[in-house]
PDB file of N, CA and C in Angstrom:
ATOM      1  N   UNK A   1    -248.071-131.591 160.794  1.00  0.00           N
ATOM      2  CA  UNK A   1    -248.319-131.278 159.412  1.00  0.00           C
ATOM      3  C   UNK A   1    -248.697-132.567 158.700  1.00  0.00           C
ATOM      4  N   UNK A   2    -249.672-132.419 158.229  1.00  0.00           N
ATOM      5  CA  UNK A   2    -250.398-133.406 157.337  1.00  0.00           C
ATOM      6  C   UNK A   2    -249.353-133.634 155.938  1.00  0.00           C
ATOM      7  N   UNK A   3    -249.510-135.157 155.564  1.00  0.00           N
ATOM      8  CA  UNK A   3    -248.808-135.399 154.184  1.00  0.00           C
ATOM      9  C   UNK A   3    -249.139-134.466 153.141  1.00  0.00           C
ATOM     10  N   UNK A   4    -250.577-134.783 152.625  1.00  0.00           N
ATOM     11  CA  UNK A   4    -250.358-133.168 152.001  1.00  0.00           C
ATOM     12  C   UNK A   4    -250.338-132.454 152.128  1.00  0.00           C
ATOM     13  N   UNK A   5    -250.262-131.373 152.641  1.00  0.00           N
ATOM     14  CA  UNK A   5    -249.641-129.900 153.487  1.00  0.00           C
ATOM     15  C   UNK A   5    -247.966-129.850 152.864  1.00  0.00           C
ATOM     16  N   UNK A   6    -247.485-131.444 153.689  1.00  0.00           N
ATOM     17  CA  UNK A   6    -245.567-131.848 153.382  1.00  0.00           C
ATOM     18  C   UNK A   6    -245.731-131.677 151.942  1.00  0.00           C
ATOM     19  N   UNK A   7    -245.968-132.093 150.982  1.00  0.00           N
ATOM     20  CA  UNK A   7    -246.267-132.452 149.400  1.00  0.00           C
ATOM     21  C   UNK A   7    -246.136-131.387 148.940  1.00  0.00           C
ATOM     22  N   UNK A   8    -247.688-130.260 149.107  1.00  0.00           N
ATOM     23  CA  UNK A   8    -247.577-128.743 148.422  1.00  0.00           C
ATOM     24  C   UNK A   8    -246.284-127.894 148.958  1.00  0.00           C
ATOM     25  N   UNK A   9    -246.285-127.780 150.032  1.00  0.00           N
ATOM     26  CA  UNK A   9    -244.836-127.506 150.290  1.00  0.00           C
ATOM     27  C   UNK A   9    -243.642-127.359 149.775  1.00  0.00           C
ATOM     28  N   UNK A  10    -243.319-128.687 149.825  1.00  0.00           N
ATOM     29  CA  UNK A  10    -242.023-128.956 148.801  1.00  0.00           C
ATOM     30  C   UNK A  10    -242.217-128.790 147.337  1.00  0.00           C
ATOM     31  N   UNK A  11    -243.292-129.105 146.820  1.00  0.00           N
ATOM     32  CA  UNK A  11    -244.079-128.621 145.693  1.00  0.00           C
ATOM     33  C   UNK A  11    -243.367-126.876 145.210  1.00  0.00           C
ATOM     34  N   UNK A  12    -244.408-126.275 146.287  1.00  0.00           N
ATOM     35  CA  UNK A  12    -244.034-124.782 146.106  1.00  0.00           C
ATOM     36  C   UNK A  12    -242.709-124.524 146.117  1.00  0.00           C
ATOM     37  N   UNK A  13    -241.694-124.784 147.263  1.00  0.00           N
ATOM     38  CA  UNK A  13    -240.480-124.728 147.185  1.00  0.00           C
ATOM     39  C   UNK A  13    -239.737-124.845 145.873  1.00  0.00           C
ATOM     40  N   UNK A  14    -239.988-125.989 144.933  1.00  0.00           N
ATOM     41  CA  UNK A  14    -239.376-126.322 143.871  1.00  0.00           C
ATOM     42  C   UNK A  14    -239.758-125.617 143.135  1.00  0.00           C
ATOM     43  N   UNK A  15    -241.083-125.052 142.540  1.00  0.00           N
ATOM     44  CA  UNK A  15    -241.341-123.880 141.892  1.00  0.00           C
ATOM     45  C   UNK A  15    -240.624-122.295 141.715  1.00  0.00           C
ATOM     46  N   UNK A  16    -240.272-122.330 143.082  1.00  0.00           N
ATOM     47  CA  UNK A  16    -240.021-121.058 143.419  1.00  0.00           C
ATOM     48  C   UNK A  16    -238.579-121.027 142.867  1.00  0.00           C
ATOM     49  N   UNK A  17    -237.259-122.076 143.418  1.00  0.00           N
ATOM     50  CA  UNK A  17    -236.502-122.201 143.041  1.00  0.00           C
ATOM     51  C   UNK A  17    -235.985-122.230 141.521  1.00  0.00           C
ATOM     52  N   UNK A  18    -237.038-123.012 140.876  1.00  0.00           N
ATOM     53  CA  UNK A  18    -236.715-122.866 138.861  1.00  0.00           C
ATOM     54  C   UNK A  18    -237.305-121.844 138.268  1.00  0.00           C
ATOM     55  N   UNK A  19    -237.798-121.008 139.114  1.00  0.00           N
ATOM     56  CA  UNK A  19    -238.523-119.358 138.589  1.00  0.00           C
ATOM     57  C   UNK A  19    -237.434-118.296 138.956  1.00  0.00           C
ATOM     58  N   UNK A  20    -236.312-118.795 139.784  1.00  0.00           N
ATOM     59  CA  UNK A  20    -235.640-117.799 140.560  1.00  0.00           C
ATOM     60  C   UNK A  20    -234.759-116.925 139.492  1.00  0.00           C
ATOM     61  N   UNK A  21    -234.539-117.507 138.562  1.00  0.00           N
ATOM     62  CA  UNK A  21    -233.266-116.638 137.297  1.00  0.00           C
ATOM     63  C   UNK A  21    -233.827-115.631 136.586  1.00  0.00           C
ATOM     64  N   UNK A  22    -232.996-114.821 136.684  1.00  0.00           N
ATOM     65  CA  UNK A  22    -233.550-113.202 135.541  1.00  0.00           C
ATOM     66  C   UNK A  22    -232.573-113.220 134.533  1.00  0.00           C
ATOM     67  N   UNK A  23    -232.975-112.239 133.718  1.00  0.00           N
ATOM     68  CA  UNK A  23    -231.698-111.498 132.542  1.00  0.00           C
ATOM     69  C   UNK A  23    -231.988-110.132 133.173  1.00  0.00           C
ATOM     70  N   UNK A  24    -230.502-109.912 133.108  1.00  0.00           N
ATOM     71  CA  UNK A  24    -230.557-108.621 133.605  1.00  0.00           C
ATOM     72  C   UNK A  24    -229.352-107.594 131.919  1.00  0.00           C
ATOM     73  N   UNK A  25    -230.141-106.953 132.036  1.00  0.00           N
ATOM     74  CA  UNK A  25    -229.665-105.586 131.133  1.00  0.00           C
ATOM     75  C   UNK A  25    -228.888-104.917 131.452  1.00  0.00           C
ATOM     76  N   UNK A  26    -227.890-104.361 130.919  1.00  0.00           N
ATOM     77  CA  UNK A  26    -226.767-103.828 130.579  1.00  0.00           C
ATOM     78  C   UNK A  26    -226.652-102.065 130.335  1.00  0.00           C
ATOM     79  N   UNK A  27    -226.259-101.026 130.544  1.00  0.00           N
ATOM     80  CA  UNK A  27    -226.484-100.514 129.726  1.00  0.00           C
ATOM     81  C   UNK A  27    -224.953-100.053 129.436  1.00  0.00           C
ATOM     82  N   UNK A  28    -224.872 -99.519 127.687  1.00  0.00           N
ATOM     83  CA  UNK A  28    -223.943 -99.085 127.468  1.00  0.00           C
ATOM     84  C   UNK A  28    -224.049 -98.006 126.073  1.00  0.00           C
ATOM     85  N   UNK A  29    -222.842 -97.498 125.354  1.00  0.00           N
ATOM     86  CA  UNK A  29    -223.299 -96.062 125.025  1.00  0.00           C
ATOM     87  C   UNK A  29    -223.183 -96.218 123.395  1.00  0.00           C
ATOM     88  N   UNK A  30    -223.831 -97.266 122.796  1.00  0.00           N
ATOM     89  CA  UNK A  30    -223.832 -98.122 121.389  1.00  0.00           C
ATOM     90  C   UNK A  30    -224.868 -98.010 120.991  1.00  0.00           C
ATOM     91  N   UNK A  31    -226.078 -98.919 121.645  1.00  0.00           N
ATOM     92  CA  UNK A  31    -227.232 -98.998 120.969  1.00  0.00           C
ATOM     93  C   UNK A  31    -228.434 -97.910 121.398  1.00  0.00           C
ATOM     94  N   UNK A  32    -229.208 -97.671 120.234  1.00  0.00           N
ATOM     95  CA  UNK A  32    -229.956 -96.913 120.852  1.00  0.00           C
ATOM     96  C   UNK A  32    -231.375 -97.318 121.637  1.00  0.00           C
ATOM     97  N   UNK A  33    -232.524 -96.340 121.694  1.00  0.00           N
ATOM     98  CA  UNK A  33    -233.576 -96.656 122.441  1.00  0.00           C
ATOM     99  C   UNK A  33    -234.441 -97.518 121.693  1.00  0.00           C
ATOM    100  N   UNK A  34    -234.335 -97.023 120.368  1.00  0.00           N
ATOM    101  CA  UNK A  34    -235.123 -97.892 119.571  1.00  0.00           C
ATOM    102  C   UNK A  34    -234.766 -99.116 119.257  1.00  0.00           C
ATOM    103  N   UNK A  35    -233.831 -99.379 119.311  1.00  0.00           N
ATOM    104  CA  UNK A  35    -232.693-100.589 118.523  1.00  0.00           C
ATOM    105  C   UNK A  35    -233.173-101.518 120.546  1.00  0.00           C
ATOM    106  N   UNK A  36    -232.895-101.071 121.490  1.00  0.00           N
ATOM    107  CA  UNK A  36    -233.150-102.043 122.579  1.00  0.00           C
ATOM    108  C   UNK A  36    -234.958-102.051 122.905  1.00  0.00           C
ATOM    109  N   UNK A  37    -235.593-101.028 122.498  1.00  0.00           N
ATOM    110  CA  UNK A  37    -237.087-101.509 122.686  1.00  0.00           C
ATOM    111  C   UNK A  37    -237.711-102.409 121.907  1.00  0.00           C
ATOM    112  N   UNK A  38    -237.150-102.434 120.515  1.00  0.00           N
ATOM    113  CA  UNK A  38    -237.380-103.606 119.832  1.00  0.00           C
ATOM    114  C   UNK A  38    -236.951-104.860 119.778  1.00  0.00           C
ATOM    115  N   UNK A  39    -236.124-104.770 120.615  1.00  0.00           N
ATOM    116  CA  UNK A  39    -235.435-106.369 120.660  1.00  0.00           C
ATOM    117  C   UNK A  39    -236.018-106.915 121.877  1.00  0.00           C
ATOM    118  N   UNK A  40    -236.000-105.717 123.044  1.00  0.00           N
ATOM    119  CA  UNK A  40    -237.273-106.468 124.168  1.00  0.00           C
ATOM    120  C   UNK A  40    -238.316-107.103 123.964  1.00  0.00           C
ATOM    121  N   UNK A  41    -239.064-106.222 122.490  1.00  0.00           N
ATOM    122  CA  UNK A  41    -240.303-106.685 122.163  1.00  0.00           C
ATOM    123  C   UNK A  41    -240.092-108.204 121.486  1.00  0.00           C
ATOM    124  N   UNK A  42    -239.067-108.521 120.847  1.00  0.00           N
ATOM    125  CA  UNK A  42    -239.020-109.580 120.222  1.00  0.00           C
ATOM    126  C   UNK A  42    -238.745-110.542 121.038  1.00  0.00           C
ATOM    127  N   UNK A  43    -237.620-110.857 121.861  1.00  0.00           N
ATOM    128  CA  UNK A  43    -236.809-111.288 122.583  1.00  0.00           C
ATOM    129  C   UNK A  43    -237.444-111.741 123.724  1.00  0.00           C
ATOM    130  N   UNK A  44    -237.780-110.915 124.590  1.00  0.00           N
ATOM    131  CA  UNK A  44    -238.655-111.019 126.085  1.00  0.00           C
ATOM    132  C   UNK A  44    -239.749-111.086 125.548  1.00  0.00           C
ATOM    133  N   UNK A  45    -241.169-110.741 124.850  1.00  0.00           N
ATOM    134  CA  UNK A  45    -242.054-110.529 124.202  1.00  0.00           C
ATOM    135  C   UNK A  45    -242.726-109.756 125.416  1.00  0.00           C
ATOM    136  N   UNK A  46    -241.741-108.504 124.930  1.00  0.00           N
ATOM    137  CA  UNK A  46    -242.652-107.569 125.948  1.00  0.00           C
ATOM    138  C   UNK A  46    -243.646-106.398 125.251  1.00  0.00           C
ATOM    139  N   UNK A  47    -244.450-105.513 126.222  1.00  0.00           N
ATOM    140  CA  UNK A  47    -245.191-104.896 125.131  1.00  0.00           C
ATOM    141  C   UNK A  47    -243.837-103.518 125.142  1.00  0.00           C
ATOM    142  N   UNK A  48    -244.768-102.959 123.918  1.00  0.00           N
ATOM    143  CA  UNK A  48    -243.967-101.415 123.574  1.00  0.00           C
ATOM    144  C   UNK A  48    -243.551-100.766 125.053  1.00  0.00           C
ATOM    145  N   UNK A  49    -244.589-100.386 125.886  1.00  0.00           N
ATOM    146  CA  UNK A  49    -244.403 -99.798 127.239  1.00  0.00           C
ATOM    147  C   UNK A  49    -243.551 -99.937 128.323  1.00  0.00           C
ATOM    148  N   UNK A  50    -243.786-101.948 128.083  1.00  0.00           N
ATOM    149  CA  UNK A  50    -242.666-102.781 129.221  1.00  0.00           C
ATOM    150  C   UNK A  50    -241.514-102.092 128.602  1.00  0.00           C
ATOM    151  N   UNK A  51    -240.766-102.184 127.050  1.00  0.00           N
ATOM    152  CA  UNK A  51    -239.777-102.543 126.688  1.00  0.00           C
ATOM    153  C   UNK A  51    -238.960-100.946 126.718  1.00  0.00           C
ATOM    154  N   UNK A  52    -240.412 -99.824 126.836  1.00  0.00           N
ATOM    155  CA  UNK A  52    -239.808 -98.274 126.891  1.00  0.00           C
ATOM    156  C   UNK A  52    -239.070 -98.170 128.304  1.00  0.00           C
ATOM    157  N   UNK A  53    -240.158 -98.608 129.261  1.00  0.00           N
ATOM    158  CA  UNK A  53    -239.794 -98.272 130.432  1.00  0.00           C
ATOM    159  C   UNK A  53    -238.186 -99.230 130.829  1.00  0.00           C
ATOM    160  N   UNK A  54    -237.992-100.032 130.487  1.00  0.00           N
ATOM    161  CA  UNK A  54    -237.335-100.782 130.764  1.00  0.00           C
ATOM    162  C   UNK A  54    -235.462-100.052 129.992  1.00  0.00           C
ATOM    163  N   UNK A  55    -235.773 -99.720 128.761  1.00  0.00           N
ATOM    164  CA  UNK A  55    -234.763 -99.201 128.419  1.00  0.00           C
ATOM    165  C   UNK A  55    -234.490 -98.113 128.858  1.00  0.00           C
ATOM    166  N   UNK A  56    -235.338 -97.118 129.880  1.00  0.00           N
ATOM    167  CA  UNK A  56    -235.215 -95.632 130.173  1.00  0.00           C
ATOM    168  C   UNK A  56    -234.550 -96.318 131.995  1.00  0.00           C
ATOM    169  N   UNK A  57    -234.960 -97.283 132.174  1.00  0.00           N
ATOM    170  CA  UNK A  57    -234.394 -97.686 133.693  1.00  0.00           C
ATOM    171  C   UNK A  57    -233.113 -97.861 133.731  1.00  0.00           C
ATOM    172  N   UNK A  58    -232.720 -98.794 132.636  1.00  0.00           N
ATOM    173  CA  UNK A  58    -231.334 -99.451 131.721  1.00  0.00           C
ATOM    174  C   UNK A  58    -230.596 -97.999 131.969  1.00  0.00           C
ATOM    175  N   UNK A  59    -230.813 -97.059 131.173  1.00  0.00           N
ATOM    176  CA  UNK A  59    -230.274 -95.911 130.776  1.00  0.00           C
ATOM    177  C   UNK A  59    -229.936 -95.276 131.965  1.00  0.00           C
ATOM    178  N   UNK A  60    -230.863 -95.099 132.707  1.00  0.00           N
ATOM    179  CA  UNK A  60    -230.608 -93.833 134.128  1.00  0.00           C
ATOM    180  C   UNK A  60    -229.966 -94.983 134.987  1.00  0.00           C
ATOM    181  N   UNK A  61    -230.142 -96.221 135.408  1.00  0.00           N
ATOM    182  CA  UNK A  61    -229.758 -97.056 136.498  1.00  0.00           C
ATOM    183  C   UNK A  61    -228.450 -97.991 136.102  1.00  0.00           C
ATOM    184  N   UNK A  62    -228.198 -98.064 135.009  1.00  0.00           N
ATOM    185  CA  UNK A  62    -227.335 -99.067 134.447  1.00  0.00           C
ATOM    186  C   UNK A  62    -227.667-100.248 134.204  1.00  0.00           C
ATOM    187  N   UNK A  63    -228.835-100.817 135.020  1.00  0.00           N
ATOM    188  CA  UNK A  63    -229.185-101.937 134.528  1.00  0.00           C
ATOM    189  C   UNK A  63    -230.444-102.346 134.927  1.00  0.00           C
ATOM    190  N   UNK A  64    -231.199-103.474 134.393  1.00  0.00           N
ATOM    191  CA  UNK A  64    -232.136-103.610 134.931  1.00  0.00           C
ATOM    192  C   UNK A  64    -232.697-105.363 134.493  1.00  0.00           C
ATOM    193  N   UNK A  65    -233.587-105.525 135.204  1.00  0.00           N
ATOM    194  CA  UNK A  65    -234.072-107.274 135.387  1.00  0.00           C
ATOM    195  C   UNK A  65    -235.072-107.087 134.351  1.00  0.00           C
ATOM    196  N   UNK A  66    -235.261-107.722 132.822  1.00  0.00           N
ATOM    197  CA  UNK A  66    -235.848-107.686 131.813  1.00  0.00           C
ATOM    198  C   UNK A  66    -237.000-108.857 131.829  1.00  0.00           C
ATOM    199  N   UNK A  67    -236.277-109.810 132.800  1.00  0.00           N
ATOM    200  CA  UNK A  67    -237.265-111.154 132.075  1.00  0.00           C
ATOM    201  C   UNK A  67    -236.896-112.486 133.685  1.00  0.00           C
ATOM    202  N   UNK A  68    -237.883-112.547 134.112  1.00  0.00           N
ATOM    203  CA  UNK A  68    -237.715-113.892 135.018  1.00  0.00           C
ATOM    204  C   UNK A  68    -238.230-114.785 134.477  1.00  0.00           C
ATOM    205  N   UNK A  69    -237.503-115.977 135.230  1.00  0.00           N
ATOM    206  CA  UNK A  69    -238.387-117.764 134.778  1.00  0.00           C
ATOM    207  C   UNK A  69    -237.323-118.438 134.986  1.00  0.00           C
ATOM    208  N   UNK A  70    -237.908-119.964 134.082  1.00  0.00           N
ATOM    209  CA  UNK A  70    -236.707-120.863 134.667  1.00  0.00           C
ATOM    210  C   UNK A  70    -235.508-120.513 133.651  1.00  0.00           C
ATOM    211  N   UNK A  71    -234.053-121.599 134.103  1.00  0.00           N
ATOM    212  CA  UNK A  71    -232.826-121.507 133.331  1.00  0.00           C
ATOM    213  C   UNK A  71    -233.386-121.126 131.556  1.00  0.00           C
ATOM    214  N   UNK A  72    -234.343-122.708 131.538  1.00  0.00           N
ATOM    215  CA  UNK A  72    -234.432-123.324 130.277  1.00  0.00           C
ATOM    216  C   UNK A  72    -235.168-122.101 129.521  1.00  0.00           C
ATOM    217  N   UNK A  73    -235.783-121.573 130.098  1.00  0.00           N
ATOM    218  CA  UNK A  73    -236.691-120.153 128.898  1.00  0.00           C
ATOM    219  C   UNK A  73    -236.115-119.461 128.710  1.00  0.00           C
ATOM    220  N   UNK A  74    -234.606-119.111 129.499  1.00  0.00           N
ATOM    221  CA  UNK A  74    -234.092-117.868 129.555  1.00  0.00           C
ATOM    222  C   UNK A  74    -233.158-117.619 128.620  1.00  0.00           C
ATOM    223  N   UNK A  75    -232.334-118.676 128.654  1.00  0.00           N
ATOM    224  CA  UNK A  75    -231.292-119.250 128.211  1.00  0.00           C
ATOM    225  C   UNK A  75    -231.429-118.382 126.537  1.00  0.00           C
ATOM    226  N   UNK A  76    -232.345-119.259 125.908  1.00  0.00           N
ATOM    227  CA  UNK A  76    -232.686-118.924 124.321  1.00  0.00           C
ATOM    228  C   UNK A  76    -232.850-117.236 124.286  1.00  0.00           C
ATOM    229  N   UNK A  77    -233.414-116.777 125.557  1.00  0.00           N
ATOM    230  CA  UNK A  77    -233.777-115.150 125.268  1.00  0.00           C
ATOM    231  C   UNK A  77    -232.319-114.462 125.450  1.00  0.00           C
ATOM    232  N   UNK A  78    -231.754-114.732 126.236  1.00  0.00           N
ATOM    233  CA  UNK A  78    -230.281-114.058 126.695  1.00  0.00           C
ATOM    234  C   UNK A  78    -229.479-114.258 125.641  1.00  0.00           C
ATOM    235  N   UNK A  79    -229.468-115.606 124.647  1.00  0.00           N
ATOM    236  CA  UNK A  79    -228.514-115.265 123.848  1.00  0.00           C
ATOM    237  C   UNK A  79    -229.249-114.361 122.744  1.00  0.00           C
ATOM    238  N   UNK A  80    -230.526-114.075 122.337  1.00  0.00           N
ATOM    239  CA  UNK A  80    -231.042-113.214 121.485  1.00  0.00           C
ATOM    240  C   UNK A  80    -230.777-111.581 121.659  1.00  0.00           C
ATOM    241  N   UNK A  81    -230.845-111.584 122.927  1.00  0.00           N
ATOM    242  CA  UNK A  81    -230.649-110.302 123.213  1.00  0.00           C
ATOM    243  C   UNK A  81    -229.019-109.706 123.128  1.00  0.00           C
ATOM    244  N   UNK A  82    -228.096-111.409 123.217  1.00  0.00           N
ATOM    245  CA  UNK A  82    -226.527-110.673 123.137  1.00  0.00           C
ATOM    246  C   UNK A  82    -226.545-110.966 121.856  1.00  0.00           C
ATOM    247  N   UNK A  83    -227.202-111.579 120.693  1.00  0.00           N
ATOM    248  CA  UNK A  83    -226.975-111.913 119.339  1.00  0.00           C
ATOM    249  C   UNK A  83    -227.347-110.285 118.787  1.00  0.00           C
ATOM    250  N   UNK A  84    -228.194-109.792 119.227  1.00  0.00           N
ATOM    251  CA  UNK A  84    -228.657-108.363 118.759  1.00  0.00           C
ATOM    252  C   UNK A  84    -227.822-107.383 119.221  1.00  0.00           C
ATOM    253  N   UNK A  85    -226.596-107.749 119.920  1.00  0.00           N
ATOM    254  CA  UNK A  85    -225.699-106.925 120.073  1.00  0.00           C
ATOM    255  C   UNK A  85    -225.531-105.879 121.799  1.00  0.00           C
ATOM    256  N   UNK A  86    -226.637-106.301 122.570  1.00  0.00           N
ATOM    257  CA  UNK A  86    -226.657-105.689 123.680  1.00  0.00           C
ATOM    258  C   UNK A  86    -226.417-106.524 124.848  1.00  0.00           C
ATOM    259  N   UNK A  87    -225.788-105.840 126.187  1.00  0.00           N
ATOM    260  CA  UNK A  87    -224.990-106.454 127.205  1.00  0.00           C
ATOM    261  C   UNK A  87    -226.020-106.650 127.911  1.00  0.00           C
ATOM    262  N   UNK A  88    -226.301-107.953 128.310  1.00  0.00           N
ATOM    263  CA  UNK A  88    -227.234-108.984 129.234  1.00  0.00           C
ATOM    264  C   UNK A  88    -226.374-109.450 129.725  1.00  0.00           C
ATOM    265  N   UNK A  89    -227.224-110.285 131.021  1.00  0.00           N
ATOM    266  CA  UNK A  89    -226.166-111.656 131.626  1.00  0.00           C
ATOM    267  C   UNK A  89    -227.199-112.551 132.139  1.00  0.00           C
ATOM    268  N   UNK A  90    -227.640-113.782 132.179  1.00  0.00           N
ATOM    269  CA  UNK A  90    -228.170-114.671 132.490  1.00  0.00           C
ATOM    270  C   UNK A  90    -227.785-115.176 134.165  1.00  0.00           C
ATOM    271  N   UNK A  91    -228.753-114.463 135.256  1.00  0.00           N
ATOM    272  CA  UNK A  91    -228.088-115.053 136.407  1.00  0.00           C
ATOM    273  C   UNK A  91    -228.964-115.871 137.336  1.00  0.00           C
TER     274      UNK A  91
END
């Protein structure tokens, strides 16, 4: 293996690793559909559709993965989404 070949490599590796964290969604029997599709939209900046489908997954599955990336992006969205009153967890 050629040096650069070794380089992108480890390159990619490190990428992959600070992309690896989600918020994952909660569901529970408080807020409603509208009250969590709009805070997706704000929060995650997802569209209307992402944020429908996502709360109807929430609902039937209990939970669901809202938002990947690194720690540092997430961080600010996870506490928005528990500041608005709904059960996330940053993992």
């Amino acid at each position: 293996m050629s040096t650069r070949e070794k380089i992108q490599e480890e390159g990619s590796v490190a990428e992959l690793e600070s992309s690896h964290n989600e918020i994952v969604l909660y569901n529970d029997e408080v807020n409603t559909f509208d009250h969590v599709i709009n805070v997706l939209i704000y929060a995650c900046e997802h569209t209307p559709e992402q944020a429908e489908q996502c709360s109807i997954i929430v609902h039937y599955k209990g939970k669901c993965t809202v938002k990947t990336g690194s720690y540092d992006e997430l961080k600010p969205r996870c506490s928005m989404l528990l500041d608005a009153g709904l059960s996330a967890e940053l993992i």
